[in-house]
PDB file of N, CA and C in Angstrom:
ATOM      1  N   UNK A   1      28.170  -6.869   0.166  1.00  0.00           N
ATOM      2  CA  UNK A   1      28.886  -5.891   0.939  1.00  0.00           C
ATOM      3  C   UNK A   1      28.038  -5.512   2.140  1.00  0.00           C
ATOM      4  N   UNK A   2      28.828  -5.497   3.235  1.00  0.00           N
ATOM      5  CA  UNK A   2      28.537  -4.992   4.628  1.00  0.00           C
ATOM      6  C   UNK A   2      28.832  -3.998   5.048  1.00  0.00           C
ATOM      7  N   UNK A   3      28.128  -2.341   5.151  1.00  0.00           N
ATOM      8  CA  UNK A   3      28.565  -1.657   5.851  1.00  0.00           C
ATOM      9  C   UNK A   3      27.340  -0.675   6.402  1.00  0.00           C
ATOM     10  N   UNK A   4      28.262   0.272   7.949  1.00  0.00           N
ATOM     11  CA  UNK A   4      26.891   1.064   8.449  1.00  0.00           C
ATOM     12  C   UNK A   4      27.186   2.006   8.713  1.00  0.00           C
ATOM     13  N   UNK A   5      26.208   2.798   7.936  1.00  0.00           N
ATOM     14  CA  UNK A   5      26.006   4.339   7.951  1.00  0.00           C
ATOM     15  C   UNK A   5      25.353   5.245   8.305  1.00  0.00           C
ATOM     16  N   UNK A   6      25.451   6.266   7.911  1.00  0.00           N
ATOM     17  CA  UNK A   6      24.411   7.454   8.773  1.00  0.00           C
ATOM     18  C   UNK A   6      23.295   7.388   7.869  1.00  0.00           C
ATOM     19  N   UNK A   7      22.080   8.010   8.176  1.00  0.00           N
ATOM     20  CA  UNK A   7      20.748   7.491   7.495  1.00  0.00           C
ATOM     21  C   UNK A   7      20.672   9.179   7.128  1.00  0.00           C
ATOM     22  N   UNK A   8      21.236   9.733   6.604  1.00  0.00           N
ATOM     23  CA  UNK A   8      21.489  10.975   5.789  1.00  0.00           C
ATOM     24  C   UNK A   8      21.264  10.820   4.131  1.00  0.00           C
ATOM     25  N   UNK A   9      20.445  11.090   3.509  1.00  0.00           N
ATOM     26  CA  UNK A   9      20.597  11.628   1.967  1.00  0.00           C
ATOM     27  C   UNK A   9      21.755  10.996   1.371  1.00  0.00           C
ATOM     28  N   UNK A  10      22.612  12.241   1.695  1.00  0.00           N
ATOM     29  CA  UNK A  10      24.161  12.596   1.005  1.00  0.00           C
ATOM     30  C   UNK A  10      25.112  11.387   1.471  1.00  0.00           C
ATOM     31  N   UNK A  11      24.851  11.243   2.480  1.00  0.00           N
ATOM     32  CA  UNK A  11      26.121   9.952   2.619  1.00  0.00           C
ATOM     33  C   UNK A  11      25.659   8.860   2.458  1.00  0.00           C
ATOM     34  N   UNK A  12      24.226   8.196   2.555  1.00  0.00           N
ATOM     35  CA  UNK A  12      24.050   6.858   1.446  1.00  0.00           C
ATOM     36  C   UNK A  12      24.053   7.218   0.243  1.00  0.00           C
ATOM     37  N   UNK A  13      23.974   8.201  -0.403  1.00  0.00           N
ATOM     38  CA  UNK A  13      24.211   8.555  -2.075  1.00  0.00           C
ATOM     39  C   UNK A  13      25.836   8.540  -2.477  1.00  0.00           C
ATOM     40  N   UNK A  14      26.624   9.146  -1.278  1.00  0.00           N
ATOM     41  CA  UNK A  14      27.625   8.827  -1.690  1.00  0.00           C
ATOM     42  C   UNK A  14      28.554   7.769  -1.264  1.00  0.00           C
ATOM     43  N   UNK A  15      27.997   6.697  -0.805  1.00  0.00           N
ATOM     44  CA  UNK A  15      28.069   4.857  -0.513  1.00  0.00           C
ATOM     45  C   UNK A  15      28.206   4.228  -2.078  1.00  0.00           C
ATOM     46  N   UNK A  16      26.531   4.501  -2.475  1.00  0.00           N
ATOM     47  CA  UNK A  16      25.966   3.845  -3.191  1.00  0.00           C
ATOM     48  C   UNK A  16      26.866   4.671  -4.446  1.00  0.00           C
ATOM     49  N   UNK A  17      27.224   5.497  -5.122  1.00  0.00           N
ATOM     50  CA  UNK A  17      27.640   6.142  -6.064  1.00  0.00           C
ATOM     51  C   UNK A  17      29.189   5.911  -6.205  1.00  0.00           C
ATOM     52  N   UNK A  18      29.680   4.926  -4.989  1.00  0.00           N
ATOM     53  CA  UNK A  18      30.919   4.714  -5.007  1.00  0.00           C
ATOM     54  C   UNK A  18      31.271   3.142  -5.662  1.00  0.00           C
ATOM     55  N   UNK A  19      29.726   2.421  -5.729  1.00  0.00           N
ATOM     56  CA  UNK A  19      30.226   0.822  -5.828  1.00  0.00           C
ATOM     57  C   UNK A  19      29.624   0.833  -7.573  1.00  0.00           C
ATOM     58  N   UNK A  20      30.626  -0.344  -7.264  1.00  0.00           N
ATOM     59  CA  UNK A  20      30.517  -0.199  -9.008  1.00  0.00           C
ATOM     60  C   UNK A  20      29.410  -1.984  -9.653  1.00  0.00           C
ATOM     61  N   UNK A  21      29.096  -2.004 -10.816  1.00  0.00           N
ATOM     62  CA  UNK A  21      28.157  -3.198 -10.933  1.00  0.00           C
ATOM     63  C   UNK A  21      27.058  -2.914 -10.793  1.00  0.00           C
ATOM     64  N   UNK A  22      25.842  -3.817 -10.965  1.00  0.00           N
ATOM     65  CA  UNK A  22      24.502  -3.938 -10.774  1.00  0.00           C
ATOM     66  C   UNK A  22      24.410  -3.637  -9.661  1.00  0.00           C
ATOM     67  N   UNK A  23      23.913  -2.791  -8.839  1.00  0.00           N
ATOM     68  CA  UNK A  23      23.391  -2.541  -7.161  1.00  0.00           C
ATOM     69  C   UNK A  23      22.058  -3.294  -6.970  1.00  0.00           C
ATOM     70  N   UNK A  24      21.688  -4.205  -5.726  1.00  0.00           N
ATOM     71  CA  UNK A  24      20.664  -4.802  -5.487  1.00  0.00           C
ATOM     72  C   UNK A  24      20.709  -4.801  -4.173  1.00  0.00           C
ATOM     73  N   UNK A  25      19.718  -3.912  -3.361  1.00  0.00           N
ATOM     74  CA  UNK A  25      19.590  -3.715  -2.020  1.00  0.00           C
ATOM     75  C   UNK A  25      17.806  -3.972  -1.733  1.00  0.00           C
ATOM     76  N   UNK A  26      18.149  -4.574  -0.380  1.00  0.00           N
ATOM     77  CA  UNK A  26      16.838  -4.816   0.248  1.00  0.00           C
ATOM     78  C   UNK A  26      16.990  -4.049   1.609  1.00  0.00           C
ATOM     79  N   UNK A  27      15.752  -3.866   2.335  1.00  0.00           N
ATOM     80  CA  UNK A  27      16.016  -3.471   3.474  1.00  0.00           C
ATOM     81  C   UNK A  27      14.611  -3.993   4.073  1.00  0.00           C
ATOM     82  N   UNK A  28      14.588  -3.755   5.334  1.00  0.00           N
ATOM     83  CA  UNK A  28      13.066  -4.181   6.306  1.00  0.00           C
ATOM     84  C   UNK A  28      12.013  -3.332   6.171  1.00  0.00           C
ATOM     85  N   UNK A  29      10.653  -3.277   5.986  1.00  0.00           N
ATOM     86  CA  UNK A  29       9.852  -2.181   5.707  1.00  0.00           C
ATOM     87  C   UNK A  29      10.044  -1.748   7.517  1.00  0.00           C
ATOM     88  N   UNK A  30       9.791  -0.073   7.609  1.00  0.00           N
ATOM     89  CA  UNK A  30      10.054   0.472   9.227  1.00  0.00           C
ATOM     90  C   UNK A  30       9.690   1.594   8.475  1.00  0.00           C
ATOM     91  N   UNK A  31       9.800   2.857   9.669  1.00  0.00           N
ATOM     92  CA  UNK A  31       9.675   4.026   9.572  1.00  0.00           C
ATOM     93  C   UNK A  31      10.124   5.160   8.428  1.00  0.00           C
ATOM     94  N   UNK A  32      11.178   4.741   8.042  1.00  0.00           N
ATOM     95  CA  UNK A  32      12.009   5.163   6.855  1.00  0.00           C
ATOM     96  C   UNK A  32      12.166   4.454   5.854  1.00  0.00           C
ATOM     97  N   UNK A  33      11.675   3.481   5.400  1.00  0.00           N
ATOM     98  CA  UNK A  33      11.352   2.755   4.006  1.00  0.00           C
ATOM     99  C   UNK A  33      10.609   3.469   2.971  1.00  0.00           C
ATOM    100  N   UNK A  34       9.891   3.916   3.497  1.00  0.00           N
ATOM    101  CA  UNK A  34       9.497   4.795   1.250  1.00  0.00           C
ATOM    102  C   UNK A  34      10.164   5.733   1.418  1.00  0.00           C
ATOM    103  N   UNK A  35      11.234   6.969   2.470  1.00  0.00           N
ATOM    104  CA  UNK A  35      11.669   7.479   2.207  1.00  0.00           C
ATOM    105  C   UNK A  35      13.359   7.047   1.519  1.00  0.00           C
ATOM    106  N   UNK A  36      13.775   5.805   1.856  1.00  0.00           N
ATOM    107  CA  UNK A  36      14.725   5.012   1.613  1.00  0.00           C
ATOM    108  C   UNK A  36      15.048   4.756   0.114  1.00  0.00           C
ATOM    109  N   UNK A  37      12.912   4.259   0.288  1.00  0.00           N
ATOM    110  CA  UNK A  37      13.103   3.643  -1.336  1.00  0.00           C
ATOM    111  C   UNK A  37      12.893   4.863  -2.424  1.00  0.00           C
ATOM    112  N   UNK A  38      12.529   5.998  -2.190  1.00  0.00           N
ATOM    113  CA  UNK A  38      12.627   6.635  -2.902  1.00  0.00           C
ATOM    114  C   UNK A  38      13.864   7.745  -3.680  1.00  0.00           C
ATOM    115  N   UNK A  39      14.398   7.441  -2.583  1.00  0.00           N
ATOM    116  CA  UNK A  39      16.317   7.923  -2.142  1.00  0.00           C
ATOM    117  C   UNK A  39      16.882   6.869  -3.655  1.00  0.00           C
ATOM    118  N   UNK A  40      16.666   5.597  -2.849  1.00  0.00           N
ATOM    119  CA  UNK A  40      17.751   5.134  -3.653  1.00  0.00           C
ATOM    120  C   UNK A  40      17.365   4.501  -5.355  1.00  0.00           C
ATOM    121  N   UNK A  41      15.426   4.165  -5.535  1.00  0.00           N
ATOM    122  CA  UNK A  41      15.437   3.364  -6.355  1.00  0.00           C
ATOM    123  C   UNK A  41      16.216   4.252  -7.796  1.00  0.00           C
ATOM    124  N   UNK A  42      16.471   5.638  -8.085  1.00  0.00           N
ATOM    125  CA  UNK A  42      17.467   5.862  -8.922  1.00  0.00           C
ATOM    126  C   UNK A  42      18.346   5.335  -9.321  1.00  0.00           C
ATOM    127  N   UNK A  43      19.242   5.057  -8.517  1.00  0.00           N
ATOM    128  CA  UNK A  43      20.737   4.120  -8.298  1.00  0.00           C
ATOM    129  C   UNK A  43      20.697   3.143  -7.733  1.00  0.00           C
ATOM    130  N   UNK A  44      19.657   2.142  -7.877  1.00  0.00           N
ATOM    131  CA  UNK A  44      20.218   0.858  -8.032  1.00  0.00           C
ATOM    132  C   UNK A  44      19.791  -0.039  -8.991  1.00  0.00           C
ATOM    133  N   UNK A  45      20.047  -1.217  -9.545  1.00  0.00           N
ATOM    134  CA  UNK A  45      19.300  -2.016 -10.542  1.00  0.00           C
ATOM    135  C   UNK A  45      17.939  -2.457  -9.972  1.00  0.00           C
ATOM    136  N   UNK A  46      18.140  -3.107  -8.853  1.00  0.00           N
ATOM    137  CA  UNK A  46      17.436  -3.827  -7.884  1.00  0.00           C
ATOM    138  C   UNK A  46      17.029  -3.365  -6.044  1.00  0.00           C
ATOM    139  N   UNK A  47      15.949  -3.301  -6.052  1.00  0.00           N
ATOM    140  CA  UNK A  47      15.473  -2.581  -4.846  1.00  0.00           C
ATOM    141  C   UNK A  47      13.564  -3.499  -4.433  1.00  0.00           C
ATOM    142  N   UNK A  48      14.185  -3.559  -3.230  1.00  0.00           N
ATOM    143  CA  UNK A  48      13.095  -4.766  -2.732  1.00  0.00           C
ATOM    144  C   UNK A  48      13.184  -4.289  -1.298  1.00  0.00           C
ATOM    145  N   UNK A  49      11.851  -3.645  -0.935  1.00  0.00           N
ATOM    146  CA  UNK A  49      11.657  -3.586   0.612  1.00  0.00           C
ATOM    147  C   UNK A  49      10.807  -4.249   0.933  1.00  0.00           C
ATOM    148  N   UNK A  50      10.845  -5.581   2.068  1.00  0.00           N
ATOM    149  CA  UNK A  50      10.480  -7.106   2.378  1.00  0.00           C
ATOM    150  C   UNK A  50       9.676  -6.247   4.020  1.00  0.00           C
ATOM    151  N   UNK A  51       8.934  -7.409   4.417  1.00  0.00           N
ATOM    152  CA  UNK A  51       8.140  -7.138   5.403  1.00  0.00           C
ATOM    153  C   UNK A  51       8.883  -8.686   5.976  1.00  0.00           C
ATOM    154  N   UNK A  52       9.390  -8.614   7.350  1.00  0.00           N
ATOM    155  CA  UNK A  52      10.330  -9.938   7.548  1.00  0.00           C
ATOM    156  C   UNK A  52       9.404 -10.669   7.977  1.00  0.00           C
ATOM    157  N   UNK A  53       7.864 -10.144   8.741  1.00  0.00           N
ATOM    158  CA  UNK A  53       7.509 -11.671   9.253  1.00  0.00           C
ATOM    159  C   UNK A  53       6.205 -12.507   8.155  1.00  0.00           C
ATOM    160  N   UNK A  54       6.770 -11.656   6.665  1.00  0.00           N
ATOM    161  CA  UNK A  54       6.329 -12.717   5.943  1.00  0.00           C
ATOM    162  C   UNK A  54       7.603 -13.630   5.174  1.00  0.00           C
ATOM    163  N   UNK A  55       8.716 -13.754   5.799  1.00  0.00           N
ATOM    164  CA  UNK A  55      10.040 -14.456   5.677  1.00  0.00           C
ATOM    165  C   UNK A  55       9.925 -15.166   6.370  1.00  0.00           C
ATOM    166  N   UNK A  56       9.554 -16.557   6.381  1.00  0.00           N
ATOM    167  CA  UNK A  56      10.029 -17.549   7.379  1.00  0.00           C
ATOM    168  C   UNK A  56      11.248 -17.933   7.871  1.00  0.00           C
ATOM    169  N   UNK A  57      12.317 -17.869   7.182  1.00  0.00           N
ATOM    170  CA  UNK A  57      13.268 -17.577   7.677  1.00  0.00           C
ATOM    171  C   UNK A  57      13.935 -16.480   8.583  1.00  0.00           C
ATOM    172  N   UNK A  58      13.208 -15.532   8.408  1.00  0.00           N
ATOM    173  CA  UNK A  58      14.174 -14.592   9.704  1.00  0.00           C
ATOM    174  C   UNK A  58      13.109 -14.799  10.897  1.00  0.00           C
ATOM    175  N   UNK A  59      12.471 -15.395  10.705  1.00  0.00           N
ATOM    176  CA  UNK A  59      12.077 -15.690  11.975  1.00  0.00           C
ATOM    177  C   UNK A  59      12.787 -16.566  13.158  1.00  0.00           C
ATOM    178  N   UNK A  60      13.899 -17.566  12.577  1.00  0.00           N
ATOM    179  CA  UNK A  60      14.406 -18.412  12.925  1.00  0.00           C
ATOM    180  C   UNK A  60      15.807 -18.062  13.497  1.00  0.00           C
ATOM    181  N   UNK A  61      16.350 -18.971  14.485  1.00  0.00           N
ATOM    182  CA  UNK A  61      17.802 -18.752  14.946  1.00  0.00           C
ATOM    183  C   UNK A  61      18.055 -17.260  15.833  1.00  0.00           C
ATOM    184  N   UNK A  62      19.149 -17.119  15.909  1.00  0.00           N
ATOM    185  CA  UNK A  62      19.236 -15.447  16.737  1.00  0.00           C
ATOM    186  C   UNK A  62      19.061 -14.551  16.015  1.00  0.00           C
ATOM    187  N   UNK A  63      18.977 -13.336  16.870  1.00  0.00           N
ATOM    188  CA  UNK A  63      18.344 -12.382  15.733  1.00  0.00           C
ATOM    189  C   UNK A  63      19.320 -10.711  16.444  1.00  0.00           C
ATOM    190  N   UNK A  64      19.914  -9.814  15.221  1.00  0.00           N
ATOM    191  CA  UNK A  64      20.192  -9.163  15.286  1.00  0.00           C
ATOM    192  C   UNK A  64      20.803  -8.543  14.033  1.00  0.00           C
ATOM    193  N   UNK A  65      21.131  -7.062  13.995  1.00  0.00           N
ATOM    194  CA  UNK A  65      20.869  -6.093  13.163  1.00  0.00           C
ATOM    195  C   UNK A  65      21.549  -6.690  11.732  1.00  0.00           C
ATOM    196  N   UNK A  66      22.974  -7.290  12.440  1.00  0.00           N
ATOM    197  CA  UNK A  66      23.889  -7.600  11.496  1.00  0.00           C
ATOM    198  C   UNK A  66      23.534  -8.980  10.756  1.00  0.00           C
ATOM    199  N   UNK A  67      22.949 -10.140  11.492  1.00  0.00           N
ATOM    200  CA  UNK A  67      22.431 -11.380  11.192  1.00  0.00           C
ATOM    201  C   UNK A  67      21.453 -11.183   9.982  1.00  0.00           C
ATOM    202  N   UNK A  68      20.493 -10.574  10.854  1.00  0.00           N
ATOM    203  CA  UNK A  68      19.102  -9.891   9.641  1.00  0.00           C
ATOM    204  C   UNK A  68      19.493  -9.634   8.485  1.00  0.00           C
ATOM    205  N   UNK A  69      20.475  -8.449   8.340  1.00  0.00           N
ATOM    206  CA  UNK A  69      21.367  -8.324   7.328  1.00  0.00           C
ATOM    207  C   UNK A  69      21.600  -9.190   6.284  1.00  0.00           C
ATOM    208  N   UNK A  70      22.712  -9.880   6.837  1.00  0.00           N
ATOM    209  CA  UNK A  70      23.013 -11.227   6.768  1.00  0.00           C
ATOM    210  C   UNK A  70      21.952 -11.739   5.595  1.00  0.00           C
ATOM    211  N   UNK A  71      20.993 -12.176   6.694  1.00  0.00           N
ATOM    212  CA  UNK A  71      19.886 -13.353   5.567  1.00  0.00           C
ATOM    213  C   UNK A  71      18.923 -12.460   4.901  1.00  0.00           C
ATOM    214  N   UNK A  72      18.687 -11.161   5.249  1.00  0.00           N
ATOM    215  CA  UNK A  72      18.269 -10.196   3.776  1.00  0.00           C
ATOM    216  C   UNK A  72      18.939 -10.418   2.406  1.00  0.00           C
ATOM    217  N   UNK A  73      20.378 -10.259   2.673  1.00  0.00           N
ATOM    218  CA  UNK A  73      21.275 -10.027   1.295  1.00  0.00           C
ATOM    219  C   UNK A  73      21.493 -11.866   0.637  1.00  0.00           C
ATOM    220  N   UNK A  74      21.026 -12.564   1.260  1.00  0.00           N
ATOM    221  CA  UNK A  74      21.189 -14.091   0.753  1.00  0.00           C
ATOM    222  C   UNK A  74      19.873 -14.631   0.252  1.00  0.00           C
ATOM    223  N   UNK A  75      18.997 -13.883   1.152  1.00  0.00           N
ATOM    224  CA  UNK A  75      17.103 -14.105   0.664  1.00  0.00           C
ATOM    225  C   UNK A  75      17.360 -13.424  -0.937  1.00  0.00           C
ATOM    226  N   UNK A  76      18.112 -12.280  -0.768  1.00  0.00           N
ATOM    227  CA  UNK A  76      17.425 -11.393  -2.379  1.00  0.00           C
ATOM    228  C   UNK A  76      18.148 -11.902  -3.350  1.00  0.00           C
ATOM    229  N   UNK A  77      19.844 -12.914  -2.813  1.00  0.00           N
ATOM    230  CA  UNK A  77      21.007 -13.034  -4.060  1.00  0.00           C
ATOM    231  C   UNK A  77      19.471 -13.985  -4.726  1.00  0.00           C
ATOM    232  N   UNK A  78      19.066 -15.001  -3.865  1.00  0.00           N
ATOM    233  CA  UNK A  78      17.941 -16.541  -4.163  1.00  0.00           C
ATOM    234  C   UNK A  78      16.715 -15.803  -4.810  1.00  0.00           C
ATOM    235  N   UNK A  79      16.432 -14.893  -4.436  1.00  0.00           N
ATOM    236  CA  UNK A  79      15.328 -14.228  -5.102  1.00  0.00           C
ATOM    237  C   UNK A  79      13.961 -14.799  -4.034  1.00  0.00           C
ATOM    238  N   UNK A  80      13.913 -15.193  -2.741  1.00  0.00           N
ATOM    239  CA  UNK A  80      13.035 -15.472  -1.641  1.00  0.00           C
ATOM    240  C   UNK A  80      12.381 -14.723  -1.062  1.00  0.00           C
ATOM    241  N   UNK A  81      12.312 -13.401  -1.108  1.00  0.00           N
ATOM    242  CA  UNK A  81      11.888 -12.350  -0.795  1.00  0.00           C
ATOM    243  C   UNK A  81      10.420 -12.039  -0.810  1.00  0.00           C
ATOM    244  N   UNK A  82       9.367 -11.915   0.128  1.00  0.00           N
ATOM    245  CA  UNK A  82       8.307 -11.777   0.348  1.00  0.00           C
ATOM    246  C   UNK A  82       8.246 -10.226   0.385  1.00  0.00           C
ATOM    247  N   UNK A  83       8.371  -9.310  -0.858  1.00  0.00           N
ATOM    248  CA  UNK A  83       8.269  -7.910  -1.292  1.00  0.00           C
ATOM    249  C   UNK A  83       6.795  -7.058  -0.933  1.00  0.00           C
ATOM    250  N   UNK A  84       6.994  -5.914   0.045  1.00  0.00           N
ATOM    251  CA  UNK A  84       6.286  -4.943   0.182  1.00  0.00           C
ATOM    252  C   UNK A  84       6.192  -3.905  -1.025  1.00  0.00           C
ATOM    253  N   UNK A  85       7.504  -3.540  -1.587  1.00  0.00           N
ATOM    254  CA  UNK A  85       7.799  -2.715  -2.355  1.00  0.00           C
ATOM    255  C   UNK A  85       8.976  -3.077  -3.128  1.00  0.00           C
ATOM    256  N   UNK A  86       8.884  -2.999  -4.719  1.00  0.00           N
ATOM    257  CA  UNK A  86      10.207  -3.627  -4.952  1.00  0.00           C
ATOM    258  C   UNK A  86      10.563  -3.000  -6.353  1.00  0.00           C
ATOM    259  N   UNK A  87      11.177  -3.036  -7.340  1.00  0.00           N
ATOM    260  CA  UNK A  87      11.717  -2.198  -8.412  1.00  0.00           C
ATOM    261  C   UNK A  87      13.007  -3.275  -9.337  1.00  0.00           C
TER     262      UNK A  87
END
């Protein structure tokens, strides 16, 4: 699943509290990553914050918010993920 939101508490809690199944989210380590990961590792099964330029792959091809995306959520289905922080 693809979607973008406000970087608020309450409204990724109530994203994430809406989908149903195992939850497995990654995101880019940045400015707001341990506050992210500490937000969400409650509610989800799976939580992996990656540092991308130890991904050889996102280094490659065009690059943008949604792409990144993109090959985040296909790196973590494969389990490829070069983890900063993970749960």
């Amino acid at each position: 699943m693809e979607c973008v939101i406000e970087t608020k508490a309450s409204m990724i809690l109530q994203f994430i509290d809406g989908l149903r199944g195992d939850l497995q989210v990654t995101f880019e380590e940045g400015t707001s990553a341990a506050w992210l990961y500490d937000l969400l590792r409650p509610h989800v099964t799976k939580l992996v914050v990656c540092d991308p330029r130890k991904n050889a792959s996102m280094r490659e091809g065009n690059q943008s918010d949604k792409i990144d995306a993109r090959r985040l959520a296909e790196l973590l289905r494969l389990n490829h993920l070069n983890p900063r922080l993970s749960r």
